[in-house]
N, C-alpha and C. Protein backbone atom coordinates (compact mmCIF):
# COMPACT_ATOMS: atom_id res chain seq x y z
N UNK A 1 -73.39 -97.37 -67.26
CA UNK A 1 -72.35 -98.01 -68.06
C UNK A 1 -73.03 -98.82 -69.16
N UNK A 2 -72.22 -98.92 -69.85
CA UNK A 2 -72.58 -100.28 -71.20
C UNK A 2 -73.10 -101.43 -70.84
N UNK A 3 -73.60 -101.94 -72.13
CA UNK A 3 -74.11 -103.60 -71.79
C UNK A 3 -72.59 -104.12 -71.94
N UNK A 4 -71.58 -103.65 -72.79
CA UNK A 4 -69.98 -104.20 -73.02
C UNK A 4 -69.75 -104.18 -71.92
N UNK A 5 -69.27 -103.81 -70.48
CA UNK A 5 -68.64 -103.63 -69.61
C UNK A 5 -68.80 -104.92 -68.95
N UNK A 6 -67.73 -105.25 -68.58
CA UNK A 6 -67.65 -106.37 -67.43
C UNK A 6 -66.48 -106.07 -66.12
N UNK A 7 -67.01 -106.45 -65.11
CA UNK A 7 -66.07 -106.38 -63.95
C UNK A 7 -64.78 -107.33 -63.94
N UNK A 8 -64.18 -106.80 -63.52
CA UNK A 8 -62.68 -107.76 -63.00
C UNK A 8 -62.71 -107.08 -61.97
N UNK A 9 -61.72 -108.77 -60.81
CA UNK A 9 -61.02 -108.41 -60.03
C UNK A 9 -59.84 -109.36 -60.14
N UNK A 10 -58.76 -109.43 -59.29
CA UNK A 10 -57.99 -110.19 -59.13
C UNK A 10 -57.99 -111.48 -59.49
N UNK A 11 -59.41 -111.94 -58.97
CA UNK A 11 -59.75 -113.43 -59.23
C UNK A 11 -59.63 -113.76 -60.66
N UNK A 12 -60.20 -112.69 -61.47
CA UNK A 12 -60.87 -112.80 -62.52
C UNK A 12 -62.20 -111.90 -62.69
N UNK A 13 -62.63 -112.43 -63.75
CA UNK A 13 -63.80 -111.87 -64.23
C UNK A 13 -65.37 -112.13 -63.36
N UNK A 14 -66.13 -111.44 -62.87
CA UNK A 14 -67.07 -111.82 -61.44
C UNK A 14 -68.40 -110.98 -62.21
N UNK A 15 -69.50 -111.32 -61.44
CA UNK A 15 -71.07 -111.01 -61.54
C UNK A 15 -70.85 -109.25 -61.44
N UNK A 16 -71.64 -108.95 -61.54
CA UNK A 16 -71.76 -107.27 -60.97
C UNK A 16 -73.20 -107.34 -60.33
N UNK A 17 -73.52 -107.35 -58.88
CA UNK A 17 -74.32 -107.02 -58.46
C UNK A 17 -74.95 -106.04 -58.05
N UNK A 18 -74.17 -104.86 -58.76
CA UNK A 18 -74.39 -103.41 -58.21
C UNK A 18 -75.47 -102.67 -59.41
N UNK A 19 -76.03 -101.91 -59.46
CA UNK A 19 -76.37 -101.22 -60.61
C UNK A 19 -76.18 -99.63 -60.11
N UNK A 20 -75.65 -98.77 -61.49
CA UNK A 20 -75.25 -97.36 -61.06
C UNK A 20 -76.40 -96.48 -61.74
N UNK A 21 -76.85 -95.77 -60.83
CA UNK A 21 -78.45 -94.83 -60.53
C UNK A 21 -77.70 -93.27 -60.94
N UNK A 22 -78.49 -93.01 -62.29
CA UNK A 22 -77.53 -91.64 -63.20
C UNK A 22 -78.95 -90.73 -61.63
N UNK A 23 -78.28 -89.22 -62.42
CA UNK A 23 -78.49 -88.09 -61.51
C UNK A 23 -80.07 -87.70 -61.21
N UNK A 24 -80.72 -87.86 -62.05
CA UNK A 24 -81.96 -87.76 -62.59
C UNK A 24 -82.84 -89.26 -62.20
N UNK A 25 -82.41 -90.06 -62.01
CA UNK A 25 -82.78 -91.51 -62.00
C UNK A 25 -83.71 -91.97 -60.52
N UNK A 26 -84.79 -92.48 -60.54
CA UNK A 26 -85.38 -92.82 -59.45
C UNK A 26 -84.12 -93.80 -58.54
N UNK A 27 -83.87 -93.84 -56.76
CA UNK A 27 -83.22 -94.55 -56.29
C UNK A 27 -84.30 -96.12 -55.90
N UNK A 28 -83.87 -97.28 -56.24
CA UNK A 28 -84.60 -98.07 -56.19
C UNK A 28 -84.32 -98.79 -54.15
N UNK A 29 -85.07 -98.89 -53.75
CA UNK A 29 -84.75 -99.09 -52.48
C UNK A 29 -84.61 -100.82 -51.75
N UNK A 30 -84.58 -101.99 -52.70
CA UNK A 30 -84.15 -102.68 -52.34
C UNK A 30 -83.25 -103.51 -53.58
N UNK A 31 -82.30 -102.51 -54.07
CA UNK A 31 -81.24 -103.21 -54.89
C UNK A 31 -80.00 -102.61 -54.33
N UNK A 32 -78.67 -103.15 -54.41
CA UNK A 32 -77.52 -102.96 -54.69
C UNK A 32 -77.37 -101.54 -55.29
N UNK A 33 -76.97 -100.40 -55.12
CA UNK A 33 -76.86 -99.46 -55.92
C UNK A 33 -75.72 -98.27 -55.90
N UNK A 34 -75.33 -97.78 -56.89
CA UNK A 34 -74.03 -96.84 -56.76
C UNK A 34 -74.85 -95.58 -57.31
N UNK A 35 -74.51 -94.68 -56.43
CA UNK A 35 -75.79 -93.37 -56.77
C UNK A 35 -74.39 -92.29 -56.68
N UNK A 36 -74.36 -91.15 -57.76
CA UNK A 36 -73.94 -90.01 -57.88
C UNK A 36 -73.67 -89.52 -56.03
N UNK A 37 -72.70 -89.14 -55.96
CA UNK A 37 -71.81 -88.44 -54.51
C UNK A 37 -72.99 -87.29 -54.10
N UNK A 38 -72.68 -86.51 -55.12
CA UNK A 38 -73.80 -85.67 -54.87
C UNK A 38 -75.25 -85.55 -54.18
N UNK A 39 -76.14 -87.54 -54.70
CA UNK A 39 -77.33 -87.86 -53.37
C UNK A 39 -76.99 -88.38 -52.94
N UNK A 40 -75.84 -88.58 -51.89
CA UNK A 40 -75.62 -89.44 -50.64
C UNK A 40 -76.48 -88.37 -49.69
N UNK A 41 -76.35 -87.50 -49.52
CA UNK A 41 -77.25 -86.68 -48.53
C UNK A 41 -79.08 -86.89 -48.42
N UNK A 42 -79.44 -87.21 -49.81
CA UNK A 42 -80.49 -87.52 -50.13
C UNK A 42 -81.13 -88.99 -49.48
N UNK A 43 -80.20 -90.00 -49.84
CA UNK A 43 -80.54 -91.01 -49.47
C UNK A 43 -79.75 -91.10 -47.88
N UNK A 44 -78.79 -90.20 -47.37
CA UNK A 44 -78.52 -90.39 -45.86
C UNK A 44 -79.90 -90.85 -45.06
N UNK A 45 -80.93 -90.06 -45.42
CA UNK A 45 -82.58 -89.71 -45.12
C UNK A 45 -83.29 -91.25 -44.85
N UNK A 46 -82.91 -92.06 -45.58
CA UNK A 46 -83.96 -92.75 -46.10
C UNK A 46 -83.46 -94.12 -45.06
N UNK A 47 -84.57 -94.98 -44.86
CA UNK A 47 -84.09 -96.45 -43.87
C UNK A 47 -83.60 -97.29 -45.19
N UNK A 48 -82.57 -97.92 -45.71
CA UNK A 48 -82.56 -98.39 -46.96
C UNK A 48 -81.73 -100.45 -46.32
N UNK A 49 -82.59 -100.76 -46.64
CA UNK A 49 -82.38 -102.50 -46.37
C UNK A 49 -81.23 -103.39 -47.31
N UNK A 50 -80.80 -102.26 -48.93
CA UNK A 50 -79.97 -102.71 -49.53
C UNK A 50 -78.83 -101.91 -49.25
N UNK A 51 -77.61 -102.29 -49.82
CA UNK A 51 -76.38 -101.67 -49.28
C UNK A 51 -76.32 -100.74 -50.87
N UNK A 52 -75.22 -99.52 -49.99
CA UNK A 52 -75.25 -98.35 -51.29
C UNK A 52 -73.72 -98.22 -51.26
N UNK A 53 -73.47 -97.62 -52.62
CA UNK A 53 -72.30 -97.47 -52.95
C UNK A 53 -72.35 -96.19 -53.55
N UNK A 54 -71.09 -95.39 -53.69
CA UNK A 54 -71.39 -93.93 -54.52
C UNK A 54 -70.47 -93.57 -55.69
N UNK A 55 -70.44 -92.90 -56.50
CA UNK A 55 -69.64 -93.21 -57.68
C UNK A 55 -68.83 -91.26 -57.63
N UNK A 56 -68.01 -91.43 -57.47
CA UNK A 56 -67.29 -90.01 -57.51
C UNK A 56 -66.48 -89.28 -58.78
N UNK A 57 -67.33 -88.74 -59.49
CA UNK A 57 -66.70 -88.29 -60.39
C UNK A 57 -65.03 -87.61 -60.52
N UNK A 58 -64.66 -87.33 -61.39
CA UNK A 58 -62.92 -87.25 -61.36
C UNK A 58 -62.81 -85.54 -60.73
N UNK A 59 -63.72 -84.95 -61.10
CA UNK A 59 -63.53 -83.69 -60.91
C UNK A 59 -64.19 -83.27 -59.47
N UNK A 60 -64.65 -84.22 -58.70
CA UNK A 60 -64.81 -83.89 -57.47
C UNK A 60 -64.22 -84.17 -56.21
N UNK A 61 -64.21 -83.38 -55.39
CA UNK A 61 -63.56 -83.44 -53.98
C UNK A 61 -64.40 -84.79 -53.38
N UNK A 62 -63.17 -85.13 -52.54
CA UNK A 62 -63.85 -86.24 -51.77
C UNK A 62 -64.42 -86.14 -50.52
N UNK A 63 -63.99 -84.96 -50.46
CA UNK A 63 -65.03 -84.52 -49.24
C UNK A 63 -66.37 -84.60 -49.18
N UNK A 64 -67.00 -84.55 -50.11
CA UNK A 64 -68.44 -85.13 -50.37
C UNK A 64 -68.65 -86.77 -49.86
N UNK A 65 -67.69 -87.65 -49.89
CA UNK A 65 -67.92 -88.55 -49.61
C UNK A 65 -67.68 -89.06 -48.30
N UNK A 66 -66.74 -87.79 -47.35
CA UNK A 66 -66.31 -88.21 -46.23
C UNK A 66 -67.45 -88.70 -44.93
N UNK A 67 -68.11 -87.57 -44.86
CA UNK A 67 -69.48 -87.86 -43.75
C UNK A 67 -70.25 -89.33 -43.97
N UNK A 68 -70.45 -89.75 -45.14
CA UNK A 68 -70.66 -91.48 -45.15
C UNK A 68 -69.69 -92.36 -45.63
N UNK A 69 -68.39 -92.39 -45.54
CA UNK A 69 -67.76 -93.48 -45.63
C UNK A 69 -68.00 -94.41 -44.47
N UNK A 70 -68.58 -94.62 -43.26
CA UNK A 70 -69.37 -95.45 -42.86
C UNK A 70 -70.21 -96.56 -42.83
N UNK A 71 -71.14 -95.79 -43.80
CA UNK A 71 -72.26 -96.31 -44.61
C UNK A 71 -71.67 -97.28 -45.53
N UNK A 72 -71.14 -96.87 -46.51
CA UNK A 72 -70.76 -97.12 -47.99
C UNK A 72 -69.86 -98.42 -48.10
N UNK A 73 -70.45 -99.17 -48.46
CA UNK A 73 -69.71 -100.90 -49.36
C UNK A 73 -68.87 -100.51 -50.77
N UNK A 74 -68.73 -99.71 -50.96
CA UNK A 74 -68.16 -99.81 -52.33
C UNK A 74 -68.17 -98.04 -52.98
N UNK A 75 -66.97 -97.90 -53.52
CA UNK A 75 -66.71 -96.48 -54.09
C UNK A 75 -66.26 -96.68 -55.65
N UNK A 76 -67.10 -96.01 -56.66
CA UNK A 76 -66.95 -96.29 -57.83
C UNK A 76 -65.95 -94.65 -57.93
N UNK A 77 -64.56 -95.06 -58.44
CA UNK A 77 -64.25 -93.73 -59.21
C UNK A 77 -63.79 -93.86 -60.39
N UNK A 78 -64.39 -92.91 -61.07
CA UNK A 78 -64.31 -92.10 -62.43
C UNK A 78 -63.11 -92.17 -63.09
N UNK A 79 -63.15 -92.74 -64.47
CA UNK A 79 -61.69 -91.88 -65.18
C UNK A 79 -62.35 -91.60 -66.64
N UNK A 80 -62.77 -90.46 -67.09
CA UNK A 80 -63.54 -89.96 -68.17
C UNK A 80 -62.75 -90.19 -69.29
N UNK A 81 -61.17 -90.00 -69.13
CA UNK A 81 -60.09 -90.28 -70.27
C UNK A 81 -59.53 -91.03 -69.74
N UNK A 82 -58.62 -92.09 -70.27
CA UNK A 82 -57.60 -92.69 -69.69
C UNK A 82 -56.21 -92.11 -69.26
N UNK A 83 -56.23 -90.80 -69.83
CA UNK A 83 -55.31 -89.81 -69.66
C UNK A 83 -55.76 -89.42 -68.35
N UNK A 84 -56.57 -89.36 -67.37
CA UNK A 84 -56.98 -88.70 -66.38
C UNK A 84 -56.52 -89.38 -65.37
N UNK A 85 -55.72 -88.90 -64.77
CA UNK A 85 -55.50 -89.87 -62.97
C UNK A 85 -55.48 -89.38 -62.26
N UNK A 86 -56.57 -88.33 -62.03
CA UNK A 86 -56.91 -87.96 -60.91
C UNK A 86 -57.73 -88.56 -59.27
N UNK A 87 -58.16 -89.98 -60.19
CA UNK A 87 -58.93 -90.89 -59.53
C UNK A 87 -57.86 -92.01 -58.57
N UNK A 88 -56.10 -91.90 -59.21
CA UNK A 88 -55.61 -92.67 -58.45
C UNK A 88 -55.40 -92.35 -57.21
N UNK A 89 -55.01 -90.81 -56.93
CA UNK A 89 -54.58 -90.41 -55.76
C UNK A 89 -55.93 -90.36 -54.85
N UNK A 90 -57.14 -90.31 -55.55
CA UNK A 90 -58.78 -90.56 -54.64
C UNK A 90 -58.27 -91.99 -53.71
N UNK A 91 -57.87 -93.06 -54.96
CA UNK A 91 -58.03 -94.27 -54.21
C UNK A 91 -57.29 -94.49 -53.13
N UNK A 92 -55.87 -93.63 -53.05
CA UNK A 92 -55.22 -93.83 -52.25
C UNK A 92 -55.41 -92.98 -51.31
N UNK A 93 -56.20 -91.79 -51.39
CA UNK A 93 -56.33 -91.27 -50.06
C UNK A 93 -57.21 -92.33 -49.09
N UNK A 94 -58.25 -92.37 -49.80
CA UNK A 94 -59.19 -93.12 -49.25
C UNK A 94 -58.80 -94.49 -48.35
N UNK A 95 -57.98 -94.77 -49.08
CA UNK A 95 -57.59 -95.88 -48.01
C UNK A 95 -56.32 -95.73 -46.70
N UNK A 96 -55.31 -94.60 -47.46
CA UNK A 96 -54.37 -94.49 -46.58
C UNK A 96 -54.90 -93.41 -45.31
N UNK A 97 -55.55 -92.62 -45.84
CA UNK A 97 -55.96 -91.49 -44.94
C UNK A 97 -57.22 -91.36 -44.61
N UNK A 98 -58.51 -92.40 -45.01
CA UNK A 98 -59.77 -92.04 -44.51
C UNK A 98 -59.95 -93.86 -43.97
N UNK A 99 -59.20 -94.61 -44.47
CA UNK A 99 -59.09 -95.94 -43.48
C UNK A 99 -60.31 -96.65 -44.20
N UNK A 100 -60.73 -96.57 -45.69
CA UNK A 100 -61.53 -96.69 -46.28
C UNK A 100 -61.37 -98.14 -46.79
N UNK A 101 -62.16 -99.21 -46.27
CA UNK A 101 -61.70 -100.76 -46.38
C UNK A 101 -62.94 -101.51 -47.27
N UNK A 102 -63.72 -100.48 -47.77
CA UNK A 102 -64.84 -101.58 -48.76
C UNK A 102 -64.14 -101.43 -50.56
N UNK A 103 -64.74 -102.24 -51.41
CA UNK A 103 -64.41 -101.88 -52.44
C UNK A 103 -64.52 -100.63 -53.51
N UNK A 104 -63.00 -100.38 -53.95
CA UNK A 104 -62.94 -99.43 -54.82
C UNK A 104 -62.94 -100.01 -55.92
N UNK A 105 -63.41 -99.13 -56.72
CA UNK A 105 -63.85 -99.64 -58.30
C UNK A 105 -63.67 -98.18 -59.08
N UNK A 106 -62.69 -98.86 -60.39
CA UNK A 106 -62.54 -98.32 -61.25
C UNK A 106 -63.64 -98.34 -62.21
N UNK A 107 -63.77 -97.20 -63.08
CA UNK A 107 -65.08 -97.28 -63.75
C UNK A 107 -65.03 -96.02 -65.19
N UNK A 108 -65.22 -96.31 -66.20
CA UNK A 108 -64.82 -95.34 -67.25
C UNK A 108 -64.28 -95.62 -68.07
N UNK A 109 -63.06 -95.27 -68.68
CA UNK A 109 -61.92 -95.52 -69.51
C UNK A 109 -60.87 -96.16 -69.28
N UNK A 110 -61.02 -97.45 -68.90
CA UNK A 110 -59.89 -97.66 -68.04
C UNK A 110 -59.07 -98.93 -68.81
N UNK A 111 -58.18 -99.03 -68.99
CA UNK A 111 -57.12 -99.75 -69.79
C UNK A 111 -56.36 -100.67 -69.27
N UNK A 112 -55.82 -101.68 -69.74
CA UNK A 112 -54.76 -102.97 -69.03
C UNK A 112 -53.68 -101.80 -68.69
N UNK A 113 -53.19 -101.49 -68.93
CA UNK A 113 -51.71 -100.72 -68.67
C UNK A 113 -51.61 -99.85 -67.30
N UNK A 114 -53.11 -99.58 -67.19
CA UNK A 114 -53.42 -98.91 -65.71
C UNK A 114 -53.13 -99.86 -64.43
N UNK A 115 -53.98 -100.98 -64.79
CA UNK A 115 -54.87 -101.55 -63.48
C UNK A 115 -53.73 -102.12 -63.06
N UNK A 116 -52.06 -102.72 -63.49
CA UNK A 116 -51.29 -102.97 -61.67
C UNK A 116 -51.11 -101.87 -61.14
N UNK A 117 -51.22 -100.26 -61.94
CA UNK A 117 -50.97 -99.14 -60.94
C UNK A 117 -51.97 -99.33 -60.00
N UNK A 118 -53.16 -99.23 -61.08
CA UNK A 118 -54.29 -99.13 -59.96
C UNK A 118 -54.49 -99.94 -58.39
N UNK A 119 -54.15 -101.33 -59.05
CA UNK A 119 -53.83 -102.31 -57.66
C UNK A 119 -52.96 -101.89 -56.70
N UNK A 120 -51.67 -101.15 -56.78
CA UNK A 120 -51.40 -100.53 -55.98
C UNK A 120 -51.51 -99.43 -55.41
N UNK A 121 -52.83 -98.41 -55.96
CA UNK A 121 -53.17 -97.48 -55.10
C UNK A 121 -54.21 -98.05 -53.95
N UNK A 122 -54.84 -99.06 -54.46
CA UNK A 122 -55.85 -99.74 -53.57
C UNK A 122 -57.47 -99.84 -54.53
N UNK A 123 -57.29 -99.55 -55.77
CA UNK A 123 -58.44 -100.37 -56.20
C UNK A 123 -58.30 -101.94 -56.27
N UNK A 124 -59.68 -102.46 -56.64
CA UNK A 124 -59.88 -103.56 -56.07
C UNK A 124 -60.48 -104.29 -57.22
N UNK A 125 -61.34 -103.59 -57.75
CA UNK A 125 -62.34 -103.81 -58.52
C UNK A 125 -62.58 -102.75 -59.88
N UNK A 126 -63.03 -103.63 -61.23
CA UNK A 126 -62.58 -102.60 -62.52
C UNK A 126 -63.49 -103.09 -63.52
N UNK A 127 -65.09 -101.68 -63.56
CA UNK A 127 -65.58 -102.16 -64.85
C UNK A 127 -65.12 -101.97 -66.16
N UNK A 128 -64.67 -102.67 -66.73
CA UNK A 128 -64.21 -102.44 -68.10
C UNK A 128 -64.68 -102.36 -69.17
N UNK A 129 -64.79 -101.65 -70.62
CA UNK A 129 -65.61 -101.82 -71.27
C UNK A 129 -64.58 -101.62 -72.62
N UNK A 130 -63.59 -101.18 -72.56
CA UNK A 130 -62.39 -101.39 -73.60
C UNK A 130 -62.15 -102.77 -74.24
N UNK A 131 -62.65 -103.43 -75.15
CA UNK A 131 -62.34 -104.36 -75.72
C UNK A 131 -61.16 -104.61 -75.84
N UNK A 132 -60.08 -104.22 -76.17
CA UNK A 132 -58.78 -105.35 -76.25
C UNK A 132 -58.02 -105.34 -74.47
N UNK A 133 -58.42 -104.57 -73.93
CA UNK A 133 -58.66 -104.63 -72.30
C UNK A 133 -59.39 -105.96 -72.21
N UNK A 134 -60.50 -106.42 -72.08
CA UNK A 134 -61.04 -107.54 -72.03
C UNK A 134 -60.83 -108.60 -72.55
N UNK A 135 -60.59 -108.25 -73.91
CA UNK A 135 -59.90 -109.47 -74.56
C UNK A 135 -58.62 -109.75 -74.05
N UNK A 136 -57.67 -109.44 -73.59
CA UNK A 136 -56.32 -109.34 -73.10
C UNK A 136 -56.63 -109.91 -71.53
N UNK A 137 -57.03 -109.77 -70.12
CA UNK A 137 -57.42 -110.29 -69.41
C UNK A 137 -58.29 -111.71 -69.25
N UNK A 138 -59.58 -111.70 -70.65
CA UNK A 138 -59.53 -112.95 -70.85
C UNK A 138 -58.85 -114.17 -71.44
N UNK A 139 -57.20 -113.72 -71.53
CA UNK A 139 -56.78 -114.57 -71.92
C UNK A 139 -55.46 -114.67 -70.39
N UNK A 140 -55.93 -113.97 -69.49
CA UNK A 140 -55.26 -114.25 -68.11
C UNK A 140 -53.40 -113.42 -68.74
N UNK A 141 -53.88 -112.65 -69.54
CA UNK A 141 -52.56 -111.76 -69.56
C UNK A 141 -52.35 -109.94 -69.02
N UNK A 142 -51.36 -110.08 -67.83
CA UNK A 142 -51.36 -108.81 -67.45
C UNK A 142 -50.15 -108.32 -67.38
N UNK A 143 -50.02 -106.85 -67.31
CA UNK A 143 -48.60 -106.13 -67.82
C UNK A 143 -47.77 -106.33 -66.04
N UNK A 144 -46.37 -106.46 -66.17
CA UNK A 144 -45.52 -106.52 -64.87
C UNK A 144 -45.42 -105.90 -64.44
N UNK A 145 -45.24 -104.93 -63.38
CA UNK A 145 -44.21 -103.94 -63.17
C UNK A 145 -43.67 -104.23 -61.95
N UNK A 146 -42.26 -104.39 -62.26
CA UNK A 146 -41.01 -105.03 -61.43
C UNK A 146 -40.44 -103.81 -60.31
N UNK A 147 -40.12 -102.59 -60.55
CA UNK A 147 -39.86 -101.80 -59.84
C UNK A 147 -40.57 -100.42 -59.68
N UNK A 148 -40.70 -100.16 -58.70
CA UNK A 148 -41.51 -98.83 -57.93
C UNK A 148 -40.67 -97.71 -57.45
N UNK A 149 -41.21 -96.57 -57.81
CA UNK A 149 -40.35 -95.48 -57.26
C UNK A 149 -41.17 -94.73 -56.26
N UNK A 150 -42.30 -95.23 -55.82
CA UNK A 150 -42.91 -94.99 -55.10
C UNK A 150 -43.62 -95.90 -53.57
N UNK A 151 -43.53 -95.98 -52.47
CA UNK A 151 -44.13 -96.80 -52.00
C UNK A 151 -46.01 -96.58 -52.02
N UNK A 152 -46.81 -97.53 -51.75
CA UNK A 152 -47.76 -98.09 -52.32
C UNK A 152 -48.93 -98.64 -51.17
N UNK A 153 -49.86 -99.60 -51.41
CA UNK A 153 -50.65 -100.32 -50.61
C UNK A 153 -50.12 -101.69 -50.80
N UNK A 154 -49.92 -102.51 -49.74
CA UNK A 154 -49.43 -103.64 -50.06
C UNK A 154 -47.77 -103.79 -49.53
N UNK A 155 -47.24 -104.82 -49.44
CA UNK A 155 -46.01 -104.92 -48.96
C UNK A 155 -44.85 -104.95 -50.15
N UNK A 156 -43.59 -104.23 -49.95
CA UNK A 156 -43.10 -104.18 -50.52
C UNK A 156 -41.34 -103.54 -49.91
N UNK A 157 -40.43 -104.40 -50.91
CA UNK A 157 -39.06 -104.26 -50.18
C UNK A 157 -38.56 -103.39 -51.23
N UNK A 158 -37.49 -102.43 -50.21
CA UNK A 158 -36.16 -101.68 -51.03
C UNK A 158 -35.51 -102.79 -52.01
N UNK A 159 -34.60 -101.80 -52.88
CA UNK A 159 -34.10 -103.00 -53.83
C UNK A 159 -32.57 -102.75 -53.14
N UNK A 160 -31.98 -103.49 -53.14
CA UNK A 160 -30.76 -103.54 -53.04
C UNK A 160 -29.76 -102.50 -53.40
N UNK A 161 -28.96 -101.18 -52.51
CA UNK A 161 -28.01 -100.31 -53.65
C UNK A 161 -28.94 -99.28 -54.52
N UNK A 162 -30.20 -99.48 -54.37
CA UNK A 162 -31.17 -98.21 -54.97
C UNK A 162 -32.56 -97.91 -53.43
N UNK A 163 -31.74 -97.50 -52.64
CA UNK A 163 -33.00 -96.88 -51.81
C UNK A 163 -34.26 -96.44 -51.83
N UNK A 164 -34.49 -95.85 -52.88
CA UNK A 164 -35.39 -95.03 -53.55
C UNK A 164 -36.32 -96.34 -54.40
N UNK A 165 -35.92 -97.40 -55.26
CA UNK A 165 -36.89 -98.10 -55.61
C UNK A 165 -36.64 -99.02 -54.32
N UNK A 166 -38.08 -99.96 -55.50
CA UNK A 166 -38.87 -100.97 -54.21
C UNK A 166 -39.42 -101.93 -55.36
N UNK A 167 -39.31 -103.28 -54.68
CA UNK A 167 -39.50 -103.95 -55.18
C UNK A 167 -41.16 -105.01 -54.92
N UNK A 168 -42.01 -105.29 -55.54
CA UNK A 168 -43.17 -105.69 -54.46
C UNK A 168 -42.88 -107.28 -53.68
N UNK A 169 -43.13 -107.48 -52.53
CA UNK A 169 -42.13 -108.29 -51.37
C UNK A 169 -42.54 -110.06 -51.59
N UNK A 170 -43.77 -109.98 -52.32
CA UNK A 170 -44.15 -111.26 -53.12
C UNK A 170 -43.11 -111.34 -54.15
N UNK A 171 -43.05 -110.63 -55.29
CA UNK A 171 -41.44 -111.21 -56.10
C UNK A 171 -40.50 -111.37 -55.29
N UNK A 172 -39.57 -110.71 -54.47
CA UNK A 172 -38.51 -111.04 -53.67
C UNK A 172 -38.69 -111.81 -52.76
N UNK A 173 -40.03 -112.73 -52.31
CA UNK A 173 -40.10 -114.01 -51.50
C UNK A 173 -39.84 -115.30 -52.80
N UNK A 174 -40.29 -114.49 -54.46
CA UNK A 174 -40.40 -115.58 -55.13
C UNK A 174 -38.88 -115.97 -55.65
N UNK A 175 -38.07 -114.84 -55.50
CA UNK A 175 -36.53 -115.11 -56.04
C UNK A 175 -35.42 -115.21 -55.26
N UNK A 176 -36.25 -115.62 -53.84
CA UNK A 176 -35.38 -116.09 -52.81
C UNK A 176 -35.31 -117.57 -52.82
């Protein structure tokens, strides 16, 4: 990634202690590191004292990542365009169906207008490198979205007379 990129999470804006190891790239064995899906098999091998993370490109199955979700502190996925969301339904498998509880991280092209979807598929974490994305978060401004036609990660109530939407169950504790 860029020297521009900075992480968000929820909190805010945070350190990045991770560094991401391209395909070709020596694996360094006592840092933080997010290594291509593809050498998790490589480094399965190895006794490693730092914790690893793997970065899954958009166009790959996650089945590559299933045999070490174990292992793994942190899953970087891909969005090459911002047009691409193929990475949301990753995040949500991963958590709804592989029980996948370390951090997901968005990483690529990724835009304010995404990340409350993204929060409700179950990312967590978002390097950003879109300037008015950054500029817009550093000023603690984020887009709403009041109703769902989908249920989600996280709690959330029917709306009243519309079955089908949902409302998230933090606003309807706040407008009670």
């Amino acid at each position: 990634m860029s020297e521009n990129t900075r992480l968000w999470r929820r909190a805010g804006f945070a350190a990045d202690e991770w560094r991401i190891v391209t395909a070709e790239e020596a694996i360094p064995a006592e840092e933080k590191v997010i290594v291509p899906a593809a050498r998790l098999e490589e480094i399965a091998a190895e006794a490693r004292l730092a914790p690893v993370g793997a970065l899954l490109g958009a166009g790959e199955a996650i089945d590559l990542l299933v045999p070490h979700l174990a292992g793994l502190e942190l899953i970087a996925l891909d969005f090459p365009r911002f047009s691409d969301g193929r990475s949301f339904s990753k995040a949500e498998i991963l958590r709804r169906r592989h029980g996948f509880a370390g951090e997901i991280r968005a990483v690529g092209d990724v835009i304010l207008d995404q990340i409350p979807l993204m929060l409700r598929c179950g990312f967590d974490a978002f390097l950003i490198g879109h300037q008015p994305t950054l500029g817009s978060l550093a000023k603690g401004e984020m887009p709403s979205i009041d109703l769902y036609y989908q249920p989600a990660q996280g709690e959330e109530a029917p709306v009243a007379g519309r079955s089908w939407a949902r409302r998230p169950a933090i606003k309807n504790a706040e407008k009670a």
